[in-house]
Protein backbone atom coordinates (compact mmCIF):
# COMPACT_ATOMS: atom_id res chain seq x y z
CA UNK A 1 120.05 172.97 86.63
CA UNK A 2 123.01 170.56 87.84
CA UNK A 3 124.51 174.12 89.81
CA UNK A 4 121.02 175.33 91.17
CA UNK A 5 120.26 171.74 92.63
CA UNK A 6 123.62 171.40 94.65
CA UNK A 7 122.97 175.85 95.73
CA UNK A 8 120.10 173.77 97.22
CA UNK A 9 121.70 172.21 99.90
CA UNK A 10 122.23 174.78 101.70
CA UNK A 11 119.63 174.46 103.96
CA UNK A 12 121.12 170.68 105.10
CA UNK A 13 124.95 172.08 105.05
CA UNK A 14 123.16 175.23 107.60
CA UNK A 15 121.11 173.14 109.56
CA UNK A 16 123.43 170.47 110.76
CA UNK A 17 126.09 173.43 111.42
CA UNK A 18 123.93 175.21 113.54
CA UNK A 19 125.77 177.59 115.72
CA UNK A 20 126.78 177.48 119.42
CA UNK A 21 127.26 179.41 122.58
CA UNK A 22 128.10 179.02 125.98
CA UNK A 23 126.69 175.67 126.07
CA UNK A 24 126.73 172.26 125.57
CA UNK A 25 128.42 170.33 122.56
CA UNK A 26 127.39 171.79 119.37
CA UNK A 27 124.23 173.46 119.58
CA UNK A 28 123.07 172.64 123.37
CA UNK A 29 122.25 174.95 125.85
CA UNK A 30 122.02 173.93 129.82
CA UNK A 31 121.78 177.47 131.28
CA UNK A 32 118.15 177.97 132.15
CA UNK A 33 118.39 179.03 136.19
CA UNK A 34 121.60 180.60 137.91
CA UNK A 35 121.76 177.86 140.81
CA UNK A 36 122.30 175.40 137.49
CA UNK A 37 124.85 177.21 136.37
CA UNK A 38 127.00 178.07 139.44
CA UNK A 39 127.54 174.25 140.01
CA UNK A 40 128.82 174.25 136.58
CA UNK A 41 125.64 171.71 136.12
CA UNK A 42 127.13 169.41 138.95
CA UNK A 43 124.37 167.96 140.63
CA UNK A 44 121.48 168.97 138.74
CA UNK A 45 119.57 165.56 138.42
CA UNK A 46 120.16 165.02 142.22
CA UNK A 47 119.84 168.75 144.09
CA UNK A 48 115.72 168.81 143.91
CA UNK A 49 115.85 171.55 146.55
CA UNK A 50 114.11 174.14 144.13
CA UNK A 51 111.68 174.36 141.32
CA UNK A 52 114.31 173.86 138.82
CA UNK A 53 114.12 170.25 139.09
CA UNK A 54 110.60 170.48 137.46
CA UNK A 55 113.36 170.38 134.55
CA UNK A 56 116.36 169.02 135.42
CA UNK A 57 114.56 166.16 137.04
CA UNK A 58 110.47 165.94 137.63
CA UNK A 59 111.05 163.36 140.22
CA UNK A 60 112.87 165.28 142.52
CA UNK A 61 109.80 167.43 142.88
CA UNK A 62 107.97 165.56 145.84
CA UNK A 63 111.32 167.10 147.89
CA UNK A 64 109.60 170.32 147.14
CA UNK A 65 107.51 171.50 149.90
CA UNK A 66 104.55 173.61 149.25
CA UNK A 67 104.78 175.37 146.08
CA UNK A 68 107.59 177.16 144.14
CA UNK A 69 108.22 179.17 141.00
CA UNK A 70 111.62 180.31 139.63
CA UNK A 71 112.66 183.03 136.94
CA UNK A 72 115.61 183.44 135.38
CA UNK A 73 117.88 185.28 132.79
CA UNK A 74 120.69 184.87 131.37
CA UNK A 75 123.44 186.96 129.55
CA UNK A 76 125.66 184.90 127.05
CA UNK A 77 129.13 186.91 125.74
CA UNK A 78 130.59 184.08 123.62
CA UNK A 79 133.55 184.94 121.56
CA UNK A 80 134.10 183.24 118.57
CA UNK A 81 137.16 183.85 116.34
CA UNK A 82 138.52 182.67 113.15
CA UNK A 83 141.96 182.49 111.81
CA UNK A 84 142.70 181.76 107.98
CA UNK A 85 141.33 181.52 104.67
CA UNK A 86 139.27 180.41 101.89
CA UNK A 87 140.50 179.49 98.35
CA UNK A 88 138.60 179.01 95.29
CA UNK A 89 140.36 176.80 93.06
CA UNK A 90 143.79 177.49 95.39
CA UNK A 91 143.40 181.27 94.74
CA UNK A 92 142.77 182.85 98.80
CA UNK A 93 139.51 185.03 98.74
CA UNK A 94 140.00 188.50 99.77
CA UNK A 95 138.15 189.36 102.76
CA UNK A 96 138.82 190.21 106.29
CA UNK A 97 139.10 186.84 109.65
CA UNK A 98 135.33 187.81 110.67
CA UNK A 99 136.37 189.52 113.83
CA UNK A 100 134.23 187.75 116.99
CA UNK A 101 131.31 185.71 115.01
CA UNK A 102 129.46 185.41 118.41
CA UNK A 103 127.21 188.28 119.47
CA UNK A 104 125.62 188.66 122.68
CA UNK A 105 122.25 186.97 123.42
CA UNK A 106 119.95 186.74 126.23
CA UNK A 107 117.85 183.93 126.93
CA UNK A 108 115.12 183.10 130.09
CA UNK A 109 113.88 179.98 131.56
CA UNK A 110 110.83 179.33 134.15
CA UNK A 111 110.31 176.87 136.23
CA UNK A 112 107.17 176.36 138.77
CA UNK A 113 105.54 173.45 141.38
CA UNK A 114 102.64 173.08 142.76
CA UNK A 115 102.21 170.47 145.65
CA UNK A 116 99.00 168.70 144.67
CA UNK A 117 99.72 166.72 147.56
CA UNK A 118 102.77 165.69 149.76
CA UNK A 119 103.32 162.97 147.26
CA UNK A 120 102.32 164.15 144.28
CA UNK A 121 103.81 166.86 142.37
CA UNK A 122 102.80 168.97 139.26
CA UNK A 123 105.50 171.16 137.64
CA UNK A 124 105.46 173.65 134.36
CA UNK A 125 108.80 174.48 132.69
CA UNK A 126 109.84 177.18 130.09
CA UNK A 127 113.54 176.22 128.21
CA UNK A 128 115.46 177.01 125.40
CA UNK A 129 117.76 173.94 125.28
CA UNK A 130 119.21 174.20 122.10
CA UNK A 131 120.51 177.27 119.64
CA UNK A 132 122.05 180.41 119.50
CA UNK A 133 124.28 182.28 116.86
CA UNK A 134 126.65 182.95 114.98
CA UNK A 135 127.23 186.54 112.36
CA UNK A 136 130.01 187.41 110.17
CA UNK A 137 130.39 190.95 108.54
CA UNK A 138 129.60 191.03 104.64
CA UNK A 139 133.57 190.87 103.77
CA UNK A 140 134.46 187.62 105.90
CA UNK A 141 136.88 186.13 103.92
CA UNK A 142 134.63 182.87 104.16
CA UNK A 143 130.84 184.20 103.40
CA UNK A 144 131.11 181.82 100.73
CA UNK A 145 130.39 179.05 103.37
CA UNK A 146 128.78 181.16 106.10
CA UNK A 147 127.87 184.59 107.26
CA UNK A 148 124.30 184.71 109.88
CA UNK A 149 123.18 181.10 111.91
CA UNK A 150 120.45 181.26 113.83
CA UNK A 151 118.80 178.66 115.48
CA UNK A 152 116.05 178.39 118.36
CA UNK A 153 114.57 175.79 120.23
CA UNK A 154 111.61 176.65 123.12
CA UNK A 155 110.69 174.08 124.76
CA UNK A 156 107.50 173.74 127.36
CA UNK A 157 107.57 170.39 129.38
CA UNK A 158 104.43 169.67 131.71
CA UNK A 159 105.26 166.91 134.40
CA UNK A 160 103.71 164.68 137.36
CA UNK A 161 106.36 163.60 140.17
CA UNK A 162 104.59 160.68 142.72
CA UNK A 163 106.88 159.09 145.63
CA UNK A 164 106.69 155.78 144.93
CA UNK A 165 108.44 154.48 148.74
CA UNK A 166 110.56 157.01 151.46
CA UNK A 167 113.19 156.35 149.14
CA UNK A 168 111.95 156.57 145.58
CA UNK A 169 110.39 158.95 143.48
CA UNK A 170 109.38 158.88 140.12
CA UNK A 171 108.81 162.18 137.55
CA UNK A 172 107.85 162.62 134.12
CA UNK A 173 105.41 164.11 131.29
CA UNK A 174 104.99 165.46 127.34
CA UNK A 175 106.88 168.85 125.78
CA UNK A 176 106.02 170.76 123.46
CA UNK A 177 108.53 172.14 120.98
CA UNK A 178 109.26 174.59 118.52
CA UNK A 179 112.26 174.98 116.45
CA UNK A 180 113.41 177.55 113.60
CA UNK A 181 116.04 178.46 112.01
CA UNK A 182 117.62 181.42 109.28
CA UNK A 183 120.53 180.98 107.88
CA UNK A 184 122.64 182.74 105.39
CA UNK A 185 126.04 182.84 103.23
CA UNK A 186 127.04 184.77 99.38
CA UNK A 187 127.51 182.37 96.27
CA UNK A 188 130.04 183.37 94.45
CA UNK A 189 129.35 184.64 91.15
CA UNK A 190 132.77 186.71 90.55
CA UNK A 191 133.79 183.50 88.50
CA UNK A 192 131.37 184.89 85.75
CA UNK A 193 132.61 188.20 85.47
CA UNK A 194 134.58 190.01 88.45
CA UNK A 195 132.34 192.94 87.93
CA UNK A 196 129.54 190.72 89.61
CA UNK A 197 128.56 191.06 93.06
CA UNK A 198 127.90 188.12 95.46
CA UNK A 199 124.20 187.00 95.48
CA UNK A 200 123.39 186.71 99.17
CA UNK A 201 121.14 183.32 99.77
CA UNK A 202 118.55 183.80 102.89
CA UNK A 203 116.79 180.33 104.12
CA UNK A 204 114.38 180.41 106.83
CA UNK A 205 112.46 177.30 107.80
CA UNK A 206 110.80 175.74 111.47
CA UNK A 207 108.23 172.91 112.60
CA UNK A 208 106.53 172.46 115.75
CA UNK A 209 106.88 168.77 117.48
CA UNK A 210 106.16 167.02 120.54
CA UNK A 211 108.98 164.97 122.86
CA UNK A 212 108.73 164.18 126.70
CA UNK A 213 110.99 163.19 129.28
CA UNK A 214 111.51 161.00 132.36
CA UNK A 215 112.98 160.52 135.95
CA UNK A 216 113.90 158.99 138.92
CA UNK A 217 115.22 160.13 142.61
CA UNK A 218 116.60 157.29 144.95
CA UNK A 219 117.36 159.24 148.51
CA UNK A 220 120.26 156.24 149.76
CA UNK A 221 120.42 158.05 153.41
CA UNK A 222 118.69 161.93 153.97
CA UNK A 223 121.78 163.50 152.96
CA UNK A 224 122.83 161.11 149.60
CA UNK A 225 120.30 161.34 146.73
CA UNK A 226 120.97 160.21 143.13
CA UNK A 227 119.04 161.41 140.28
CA UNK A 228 118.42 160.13 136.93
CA UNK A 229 117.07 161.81 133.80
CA UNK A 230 116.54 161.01 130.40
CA UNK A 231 115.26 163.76 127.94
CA UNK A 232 114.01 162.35 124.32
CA UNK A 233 115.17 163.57 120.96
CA UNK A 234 112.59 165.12 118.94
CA UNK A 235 112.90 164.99 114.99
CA UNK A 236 111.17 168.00 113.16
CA UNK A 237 110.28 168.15 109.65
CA UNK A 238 111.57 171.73 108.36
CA UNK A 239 109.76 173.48 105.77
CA UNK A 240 110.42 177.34 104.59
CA UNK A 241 111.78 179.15 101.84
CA UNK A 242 115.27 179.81 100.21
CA UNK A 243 115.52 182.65 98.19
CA UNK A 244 118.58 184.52 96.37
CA UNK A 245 118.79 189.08 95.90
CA UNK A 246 120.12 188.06 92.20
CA UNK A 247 122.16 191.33 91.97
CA UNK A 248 120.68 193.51 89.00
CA UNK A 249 123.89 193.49 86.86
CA UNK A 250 122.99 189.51 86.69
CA UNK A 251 119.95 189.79 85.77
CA UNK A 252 120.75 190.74 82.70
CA UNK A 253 122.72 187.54 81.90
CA UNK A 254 119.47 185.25 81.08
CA UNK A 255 121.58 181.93 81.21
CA UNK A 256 122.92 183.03 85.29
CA UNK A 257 120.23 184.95 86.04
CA UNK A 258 118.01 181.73 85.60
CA UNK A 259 120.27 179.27 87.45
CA UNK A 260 120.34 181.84 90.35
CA UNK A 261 116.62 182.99 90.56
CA UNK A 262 116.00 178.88 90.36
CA UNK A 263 117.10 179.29 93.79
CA UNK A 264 114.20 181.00 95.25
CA UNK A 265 111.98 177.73 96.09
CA UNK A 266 110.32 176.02 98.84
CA UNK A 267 112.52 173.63 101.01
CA UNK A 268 112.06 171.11 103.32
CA UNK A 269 114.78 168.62 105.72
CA UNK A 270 114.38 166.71 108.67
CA UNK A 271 116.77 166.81 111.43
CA UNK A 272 116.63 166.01 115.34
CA UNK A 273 117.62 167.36 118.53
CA UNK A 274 119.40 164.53 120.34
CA UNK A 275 118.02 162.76 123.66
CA UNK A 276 119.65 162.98 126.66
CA UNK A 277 120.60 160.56 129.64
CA UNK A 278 121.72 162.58 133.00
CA UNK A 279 123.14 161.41 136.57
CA UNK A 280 123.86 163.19 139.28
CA UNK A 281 125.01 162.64 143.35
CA UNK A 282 124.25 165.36 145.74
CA UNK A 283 125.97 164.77 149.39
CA UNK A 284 125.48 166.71 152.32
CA UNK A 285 128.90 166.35 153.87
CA UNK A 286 127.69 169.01 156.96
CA UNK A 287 124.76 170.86 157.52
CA UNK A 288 127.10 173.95 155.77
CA UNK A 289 128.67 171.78 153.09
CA UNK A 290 127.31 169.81 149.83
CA UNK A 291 128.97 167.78 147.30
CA UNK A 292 127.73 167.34 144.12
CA UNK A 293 128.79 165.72 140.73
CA UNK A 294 127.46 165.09 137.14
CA UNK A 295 128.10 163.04 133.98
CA UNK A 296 125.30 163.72 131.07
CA UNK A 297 125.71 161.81 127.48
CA UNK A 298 124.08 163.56 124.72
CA UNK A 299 123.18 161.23 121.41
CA UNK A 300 124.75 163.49 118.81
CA UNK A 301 125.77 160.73 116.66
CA UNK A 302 122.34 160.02 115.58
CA UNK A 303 122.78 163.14 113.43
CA UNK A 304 124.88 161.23 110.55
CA UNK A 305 123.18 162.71 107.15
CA UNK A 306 120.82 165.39 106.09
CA UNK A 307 118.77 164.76 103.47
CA UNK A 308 117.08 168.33 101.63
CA UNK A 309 114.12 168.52 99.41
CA UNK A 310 113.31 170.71 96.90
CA UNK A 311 111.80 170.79 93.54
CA UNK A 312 114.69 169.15 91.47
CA UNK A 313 114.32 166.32 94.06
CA UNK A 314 116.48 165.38 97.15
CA UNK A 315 119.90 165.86 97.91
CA UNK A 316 122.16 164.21 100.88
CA UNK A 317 124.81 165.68 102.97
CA UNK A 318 127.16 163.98 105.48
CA UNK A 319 127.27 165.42 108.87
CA UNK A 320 128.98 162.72 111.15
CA UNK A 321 128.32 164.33 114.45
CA UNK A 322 129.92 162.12 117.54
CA UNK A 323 128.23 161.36 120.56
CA UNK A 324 129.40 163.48 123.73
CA UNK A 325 129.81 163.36 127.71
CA UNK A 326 130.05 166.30 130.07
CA UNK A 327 131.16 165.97 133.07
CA UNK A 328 131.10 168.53 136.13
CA UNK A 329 131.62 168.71 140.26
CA UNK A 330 130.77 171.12 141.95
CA UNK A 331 130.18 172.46 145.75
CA UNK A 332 127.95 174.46 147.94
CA UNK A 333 128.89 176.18 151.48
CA UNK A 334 126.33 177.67 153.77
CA UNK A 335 128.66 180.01 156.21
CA UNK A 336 127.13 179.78 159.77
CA UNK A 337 127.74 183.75 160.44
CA UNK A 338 125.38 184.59 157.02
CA UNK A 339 122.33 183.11 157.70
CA UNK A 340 120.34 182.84 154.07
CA UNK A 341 123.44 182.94 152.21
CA UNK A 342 124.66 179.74 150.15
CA UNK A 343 128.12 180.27 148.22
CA UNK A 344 128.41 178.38 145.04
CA UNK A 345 130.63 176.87 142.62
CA UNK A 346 131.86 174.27 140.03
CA UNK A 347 134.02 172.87 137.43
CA UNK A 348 133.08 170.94 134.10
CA UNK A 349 134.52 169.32 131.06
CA UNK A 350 132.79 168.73 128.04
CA UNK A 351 133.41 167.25 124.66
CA UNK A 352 132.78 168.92 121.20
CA UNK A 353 130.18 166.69 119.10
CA UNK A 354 132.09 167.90 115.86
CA UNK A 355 136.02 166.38 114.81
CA UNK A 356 138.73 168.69 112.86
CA UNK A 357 137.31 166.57 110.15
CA UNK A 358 133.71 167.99 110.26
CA UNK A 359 134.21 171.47 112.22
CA UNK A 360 133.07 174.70 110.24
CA UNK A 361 132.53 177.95 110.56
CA UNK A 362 128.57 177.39 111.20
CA UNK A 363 129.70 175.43 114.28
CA UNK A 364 133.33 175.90 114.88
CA UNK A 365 132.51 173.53 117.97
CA UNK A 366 135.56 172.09 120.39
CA UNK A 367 136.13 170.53 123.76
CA UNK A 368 135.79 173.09 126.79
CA UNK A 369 136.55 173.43 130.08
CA UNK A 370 134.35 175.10 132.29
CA UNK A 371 134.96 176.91 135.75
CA UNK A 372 131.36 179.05 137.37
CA UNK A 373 130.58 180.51 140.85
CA UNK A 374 127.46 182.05 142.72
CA UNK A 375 125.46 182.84 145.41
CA UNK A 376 122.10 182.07 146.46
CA UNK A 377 120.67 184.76 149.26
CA UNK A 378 116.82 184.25 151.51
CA UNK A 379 115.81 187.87 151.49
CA UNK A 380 112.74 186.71 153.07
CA UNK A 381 111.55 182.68 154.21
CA UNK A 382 109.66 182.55 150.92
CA UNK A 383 111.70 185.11 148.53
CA UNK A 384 115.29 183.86 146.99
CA UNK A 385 117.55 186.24 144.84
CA UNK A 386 120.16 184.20 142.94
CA UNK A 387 123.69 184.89 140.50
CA UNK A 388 126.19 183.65 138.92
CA UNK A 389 128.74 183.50 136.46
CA UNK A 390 130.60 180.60 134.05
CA UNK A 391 133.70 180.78 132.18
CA UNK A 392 134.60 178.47 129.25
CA UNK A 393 137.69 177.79 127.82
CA UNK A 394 139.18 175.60 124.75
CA UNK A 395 139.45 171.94 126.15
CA UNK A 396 141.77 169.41 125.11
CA UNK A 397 139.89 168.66 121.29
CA UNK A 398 140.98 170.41 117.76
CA UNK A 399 140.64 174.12 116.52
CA UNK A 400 141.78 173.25 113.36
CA UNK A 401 139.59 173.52 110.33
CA UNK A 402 139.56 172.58 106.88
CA UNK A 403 136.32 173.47 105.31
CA UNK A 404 134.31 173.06 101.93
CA UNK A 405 130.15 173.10 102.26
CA UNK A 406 130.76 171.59 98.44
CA UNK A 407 129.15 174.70 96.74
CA UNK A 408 130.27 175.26 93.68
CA UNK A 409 132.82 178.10 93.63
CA UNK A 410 132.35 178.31 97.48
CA UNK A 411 135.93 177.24 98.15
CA UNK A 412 137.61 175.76 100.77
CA UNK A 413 138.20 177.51 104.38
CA UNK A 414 141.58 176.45 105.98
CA UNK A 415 142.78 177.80 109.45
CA UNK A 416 141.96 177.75 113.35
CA UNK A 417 139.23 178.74 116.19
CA UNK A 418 139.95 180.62 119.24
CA UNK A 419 136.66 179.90 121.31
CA UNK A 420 135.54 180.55 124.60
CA UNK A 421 131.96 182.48 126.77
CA UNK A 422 131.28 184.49 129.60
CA UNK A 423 127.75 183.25 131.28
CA UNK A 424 125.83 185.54 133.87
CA UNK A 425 122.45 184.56 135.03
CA UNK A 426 120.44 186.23 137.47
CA UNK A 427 117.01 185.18 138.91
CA UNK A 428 114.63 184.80 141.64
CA UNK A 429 112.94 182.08 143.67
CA UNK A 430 109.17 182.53 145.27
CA UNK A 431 107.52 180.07 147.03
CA UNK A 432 103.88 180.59 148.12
């Protein structure tokens, strides 16, 4: 019973190693519109010159004249490699590195105002802010700890912006959220008899739960605004199944057999997607130029244990996330002989919420650096096409890991992550 109970964990060890892409720390996503992302985020709380700010910051609607909607998708190529091994009981597993562990994905985002009056804005927005993937072939030489993550967050947020003076302006309203998950890995049941197969363990859980968010605009002279924002975390209750494909050879081994089909129970955990604070400065230096800048703090450390229940009663796991700060500049350039056309781009830095004490393969998350550009062309007064791209590279932080989910048998995964993402996004701008 002892080894079905601690097999039981795994949808705690899953959850709070749920997987990243191109991306904030750990499992945060900021792409959502191309003009975001070719700032490298710079400015975001402060630009209000577009719908987008329904999300980045409600209160920089009432900038917004008339009304707006913008669509957007983007393309994420992260790559995601592993160097090293596991050992059970100091013997290496055989098994290949994984190859890349980070398949393509595609997300979209939405974001629409409506002027309800020249001081008071309503805005709709459509977000994914947090998930992603990660997916190791059957022979990974660590399956014992992790082979699919998938995690997804949508998020709809519904806001009212009102200008409070000429110079402030405040924004804010509920969201709605839904998060799942599926994650799986192998136990390893070679230590009964190497004839066995692995017995692959599938969890799948998700919760619906509500959040909101708030902000403010102060406009110092008309061309220096600062923005605020501060997004809440929202703590779900997860609830789904966990079941085990007890290979039949096993089956026929009543004492394993039983400790493995024990497995296949309802599970429930709670865990929460951190809040957010976010500033930003946007400058026009010339009617052609704009400066713009960004630091964002992300409450990861709030995440310090999961806690799993299930039938034989509840289990704890340390996760020990740290809290993180991304910073970012950026610029925009309007040349004078391409009328329509605004040239884009932007740096960032931004730390990794996990240590080389707590990385694993789920989240083999680091420190990046960040370097995007794009464009921004008026086809028409009232129709805006928009791309751009972001590169990510290892920051200063650890690769290093040294790994054990504390299954039994799973082992212990010792070696290095080579990390980095390609980012294009693509979208469009209406106003009507």
């Amino acid at each position: 019973m002892e080894h079905a109970k601690r097999h039981r964990l795994l949808l705690a060890a899953c959850l709070l190693a749920a997987p990243a892409a191109a991306r904030g720390a750990a499992f945060q996503l900021r792409e959502g519109d191309p003009d975001w992302l070719a700032n490298a985020f710079a400015g975001d709380a402060a630009k209000a010159y577009d719908a987008g700010t329904a999300w980045t910051n409600p209160a920089g609607m009432v900038l917004i004249q008339g009304n707006e909607i913008d669509q957007a998708v983007n393309y994420f190529d992260p790559g995601i490699r592993f160097s090293g091994t596991d050992y059970v009981h100091a013997r290496p597993v055989s098994g290949s590195d994984g190859g890349d562990a980070g398949p393509p994905a595609v997300t979209a985002g939405s974001e629409s105002v409506v002027s309800l009056s020249p001081d008071l804005k309503l805005g709709l927005s459509v977000e994914a802010p947090f998930g992603l993937r990660t997916s190791y072939p059957s022979n990974f030489t660590g399956r014992y700890q992790s082979l699919v993550s998938a995690i997804e967050d949508f998020q709809v947020a519904l806001a009212l912006a009102y200008r409070v003076s000429p110079q402030l302006s405040i924004g804010g309203g509920p969201i709605g959220s839904y998060f799942r998950a599926r994650l799986t890995q192998d136990i390893n049941t070679s230590i009964y008899s190497r004839t066995f197969a692995d017995t692959p363990l599938d969890v799948r859980g998700d919760d619906y739960k509500p959040g909101y968010y708030l902000g403010a605009l102060y406009q110092f002279t008309p061309s220096f605004r600062v923005g605020f924002e501060y997004r809440s975390r929202i703590g779900y209750d997860v609830t789904g199944k966990q079941q085990a494909t007890v290979p039949a050879a096993i089956q026929k081994v009543p004492f394993i057999a039983n400790i493995l089909n024990a497995l296949n129970s309802d599970v429930s955990t709670q865990i929460a997607v951190p809040d957010v604070a976010t500033i930003s400065a946007y400058y026009d230096v010339t009617p052609q130029i704009a400066l713009l800048a960004t630091a964002e703090w992300t409450d990861w450390s709030l995440i310090k244990t999961l806690t799993v229940y299930a039938p034989s009663g509840p289990e704890a796991t340390p996760v020990n996330f740290r809290n993180t700060w991304m910073g970012a500049l950026g610029a925009n350039y309007k040349p004078e002989f391409i009328p329509g056309l605004t040239l884009q781009l932007g740096v960032l830095y931004d730390e990794g919420a996990n240590t080389d004490i707590t990385r694993g393969p789920r989240l083999p998350d680091e420190d990046r650096i960040g370097a995007a550009g794009g464009l921004r062309y008026a086809i028409t007064p009232r129709v805006e096409f928009r791309i751009s791209y972001l590169h990510e590279f290892p920051g200063f932080g650890g690769d290093k890991i040294d790994y054990t989910n504390n299954f039994p048998n799973a082992g212990r995964l010792i070696g290095t992550y080579a990390n980095n993402a390609d980012v294009v996004s693509s979208g469009i701008a209406v106003k009507f």
